[in-house]
Protein backbone atom coordinates (compact mmCIF):
# COMPACT_ATOMS: atom_id res chain seq x y z
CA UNK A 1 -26.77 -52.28 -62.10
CA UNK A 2 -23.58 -53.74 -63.63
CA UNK A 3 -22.38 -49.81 -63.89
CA UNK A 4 -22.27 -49.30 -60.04
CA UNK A 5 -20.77 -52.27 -59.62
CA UNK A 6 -18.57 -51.97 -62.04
CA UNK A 7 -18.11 -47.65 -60.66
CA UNK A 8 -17.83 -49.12 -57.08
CA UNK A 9 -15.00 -51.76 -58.19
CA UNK A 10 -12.88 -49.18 -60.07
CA UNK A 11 -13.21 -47.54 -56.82
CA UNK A 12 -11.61 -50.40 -54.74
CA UNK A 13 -8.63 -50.78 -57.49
CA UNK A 14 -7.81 -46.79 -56.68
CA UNK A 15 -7.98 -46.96 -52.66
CA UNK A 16 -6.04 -50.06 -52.85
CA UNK A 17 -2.91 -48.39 -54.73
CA UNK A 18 -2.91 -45.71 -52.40
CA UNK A 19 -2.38 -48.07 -49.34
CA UNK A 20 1.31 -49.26 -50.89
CA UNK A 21 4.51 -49.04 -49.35
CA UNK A 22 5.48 -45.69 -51.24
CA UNK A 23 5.62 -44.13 -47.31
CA UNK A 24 7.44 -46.74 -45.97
CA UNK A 25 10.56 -44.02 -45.65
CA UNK A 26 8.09 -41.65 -43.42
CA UNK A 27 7.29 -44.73 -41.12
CA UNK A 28 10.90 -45.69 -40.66
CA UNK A 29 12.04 -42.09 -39.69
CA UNK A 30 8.77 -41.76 -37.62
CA UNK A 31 10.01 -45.12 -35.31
CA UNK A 32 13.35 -43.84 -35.67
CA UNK A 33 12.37 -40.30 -34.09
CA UNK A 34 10.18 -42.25 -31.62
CA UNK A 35 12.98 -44.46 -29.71
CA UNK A 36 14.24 -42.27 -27.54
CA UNK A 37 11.25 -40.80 -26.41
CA UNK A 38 9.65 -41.79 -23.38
CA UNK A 39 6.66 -40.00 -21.65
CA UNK A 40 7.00 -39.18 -17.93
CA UNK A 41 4.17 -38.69 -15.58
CA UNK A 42 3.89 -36.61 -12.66
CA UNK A 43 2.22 -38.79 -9.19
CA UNK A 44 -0.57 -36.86 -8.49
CA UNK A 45 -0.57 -34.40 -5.61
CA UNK A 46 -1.63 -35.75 -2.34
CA UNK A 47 -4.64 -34.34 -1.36
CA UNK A 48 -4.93 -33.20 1.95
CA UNK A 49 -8.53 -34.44 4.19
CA UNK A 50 -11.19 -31.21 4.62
CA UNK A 51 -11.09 -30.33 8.59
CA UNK A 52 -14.08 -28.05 9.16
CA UNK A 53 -13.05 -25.01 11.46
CA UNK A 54 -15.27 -24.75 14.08
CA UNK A 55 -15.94 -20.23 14.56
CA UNK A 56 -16.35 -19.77 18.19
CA UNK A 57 -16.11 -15.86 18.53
CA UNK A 58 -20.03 -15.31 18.15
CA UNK A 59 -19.71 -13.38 21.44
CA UNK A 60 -16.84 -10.47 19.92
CA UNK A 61 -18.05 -7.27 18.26
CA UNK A 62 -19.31 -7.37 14.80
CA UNK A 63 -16.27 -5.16 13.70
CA UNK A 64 -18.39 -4.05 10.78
CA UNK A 65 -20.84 -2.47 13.04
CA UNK A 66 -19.67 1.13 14.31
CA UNK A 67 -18.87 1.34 17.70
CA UNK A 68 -18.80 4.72 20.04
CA UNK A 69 -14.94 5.11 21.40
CA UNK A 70 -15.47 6.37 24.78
CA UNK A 71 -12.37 8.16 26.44
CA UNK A 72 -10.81 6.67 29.52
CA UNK A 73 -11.88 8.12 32.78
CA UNK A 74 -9.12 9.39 34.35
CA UNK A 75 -7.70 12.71 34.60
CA UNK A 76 -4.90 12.48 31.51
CA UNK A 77 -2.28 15.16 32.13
CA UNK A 78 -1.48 15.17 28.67
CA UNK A 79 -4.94 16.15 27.68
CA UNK A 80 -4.89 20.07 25.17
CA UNK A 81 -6.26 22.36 26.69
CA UNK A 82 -9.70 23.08 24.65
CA UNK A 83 -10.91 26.03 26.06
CA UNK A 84 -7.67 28.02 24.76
CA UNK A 85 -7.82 31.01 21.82
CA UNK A 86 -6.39 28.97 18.92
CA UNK A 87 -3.34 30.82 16.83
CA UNK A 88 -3.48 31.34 13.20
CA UNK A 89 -0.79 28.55 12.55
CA UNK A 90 -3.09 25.53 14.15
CA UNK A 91 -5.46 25.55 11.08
CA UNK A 92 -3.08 24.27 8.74
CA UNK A 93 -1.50 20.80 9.22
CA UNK A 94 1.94 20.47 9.87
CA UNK A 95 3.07 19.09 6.53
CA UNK A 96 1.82 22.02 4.66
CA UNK A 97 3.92 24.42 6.79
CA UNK A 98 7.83 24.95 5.86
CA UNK A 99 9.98 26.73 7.64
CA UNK A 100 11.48 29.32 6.10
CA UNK A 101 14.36 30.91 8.27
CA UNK A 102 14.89 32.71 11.83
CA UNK A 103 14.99 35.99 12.65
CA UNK A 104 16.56 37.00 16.29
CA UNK A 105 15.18 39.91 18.32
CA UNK A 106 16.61 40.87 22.03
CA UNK A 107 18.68 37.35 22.55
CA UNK A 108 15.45 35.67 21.20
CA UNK A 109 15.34 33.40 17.98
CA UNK A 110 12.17 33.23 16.31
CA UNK A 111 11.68 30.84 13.22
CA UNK A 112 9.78 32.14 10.32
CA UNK A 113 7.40 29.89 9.05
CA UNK A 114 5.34 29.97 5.61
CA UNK A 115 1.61 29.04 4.94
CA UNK A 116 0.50 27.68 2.06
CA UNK A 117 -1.48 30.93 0.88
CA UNK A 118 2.03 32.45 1.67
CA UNK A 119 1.84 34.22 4.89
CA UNK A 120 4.66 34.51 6.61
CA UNK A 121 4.40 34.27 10.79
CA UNK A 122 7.09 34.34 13.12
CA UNK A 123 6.67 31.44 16.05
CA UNK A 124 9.25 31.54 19.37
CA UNK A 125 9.22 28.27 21.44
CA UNK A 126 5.42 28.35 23.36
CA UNK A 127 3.94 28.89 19.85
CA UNK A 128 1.52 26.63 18.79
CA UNK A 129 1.04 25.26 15.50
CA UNK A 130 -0.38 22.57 13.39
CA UNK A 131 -3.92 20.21 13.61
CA UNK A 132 -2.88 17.92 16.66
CA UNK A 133 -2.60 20.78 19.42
CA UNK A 134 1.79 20.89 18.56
CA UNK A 135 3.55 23.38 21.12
CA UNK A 136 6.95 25.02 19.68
CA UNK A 137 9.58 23.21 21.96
CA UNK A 138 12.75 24.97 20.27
CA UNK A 139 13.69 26.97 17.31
CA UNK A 140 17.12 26.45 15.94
CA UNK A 141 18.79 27.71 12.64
CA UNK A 142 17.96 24.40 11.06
CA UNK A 143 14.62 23.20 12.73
CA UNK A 144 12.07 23.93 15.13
CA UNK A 145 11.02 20.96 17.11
CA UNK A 146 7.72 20.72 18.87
CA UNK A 147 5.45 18.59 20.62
CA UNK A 148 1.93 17.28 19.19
CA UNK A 149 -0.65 15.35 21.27
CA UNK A 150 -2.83 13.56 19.45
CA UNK A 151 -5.32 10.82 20.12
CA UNK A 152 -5.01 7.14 20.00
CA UNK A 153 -8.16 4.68 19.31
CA UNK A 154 -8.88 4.01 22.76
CA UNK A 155 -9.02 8.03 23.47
CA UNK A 156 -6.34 8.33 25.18
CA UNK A 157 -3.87 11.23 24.22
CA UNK A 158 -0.31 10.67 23.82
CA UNK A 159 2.81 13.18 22.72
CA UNK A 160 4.29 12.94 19.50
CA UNK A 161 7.71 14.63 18.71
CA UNK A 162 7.68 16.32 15.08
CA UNK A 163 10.13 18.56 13.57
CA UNK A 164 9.77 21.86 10.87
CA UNK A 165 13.12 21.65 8.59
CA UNK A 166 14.71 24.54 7.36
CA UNK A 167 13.63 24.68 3.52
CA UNK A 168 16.17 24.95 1.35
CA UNK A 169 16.14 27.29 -1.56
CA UNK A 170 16.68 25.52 -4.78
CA UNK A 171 19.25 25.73 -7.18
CA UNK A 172 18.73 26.43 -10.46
CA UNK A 173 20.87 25.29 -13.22
């Protein structure tokens, strides 16, 4: 027994000379580097009271639900006409189209308008052309302008005014 006591007191001796004042430079530079720091807290936020919100349109349509658009009943002038032959130009939309020059026979200008597949048709104003029903208005050396009806949410038509630019060729360098 007198060897672990005597093991447990060398022990002591050995933790005791570690505890000296041999840091006693890295506790004054520690206060030293401490002085001029202070710590600054934020207030906390102010929070705001819950007010419930009270839903009150129980009585609207579910606008997830589809609903059947039913066109006004009046007689709309601007209506197409539906029962007409349709031309070769009104089954490609308008964007796809490019105008491509003009061409002028007995005082009249036609333009000269590309398809995608690369058909070539010539179009005088009267012509129709493009997806929304679009009557050729005028044809000009730099444009044709027309008139598209198309319809709105409601059903109702209304005119839209669209032009066909020339296309330019491009340069090549």
């Amino acid at each position: 027994m007198s060897r672990s006591v005597a093991l447990c007191m060398g022990l002591c001796l050995v933790l005791a000379g570690c505890g000296g004042d041999s840091h006693q430079d890295l506790r004054n530079w520690m206060a030293e580097q401490g002085k001029g720091a202070k710590g600054k807290l934020e207030p906390l936020p102010q929070m705001k009271p819950y007010e419930p919100f009270a839903y009150n349109a129980f009585d609207l349509p579910d606008p997830f639900k589809p609903r059947k658009i039913e066109p006004a009943k009046g007689n709309s002038m601007l209506a197409p006409d539906l029962t007409r032959r349709k031309e070769p130009l009104e089954a490609y939309p308008i964007e796809s189209l490019n105008m491509v020059g003009t061409l002028q026979k007995d005082n009249q200008v036609y333009g000269l308008v590309r398809t995608p597949e690369k058909d070539l048709y010539q179009i005088r104003p009267g012509s129709h052309l493009g997806q929304n029903y679009g009557v050729v208005l005028a044809v000009s050396d730099a444009e044709i302008r027309l008139k598209e009806l198309i319809q709105d949410g409601a059903g109702d038509w209304t005119e839209r005014s669209s032009t066909l630019q020339l296309l330019q060729p491009e340069t090549k360098k």
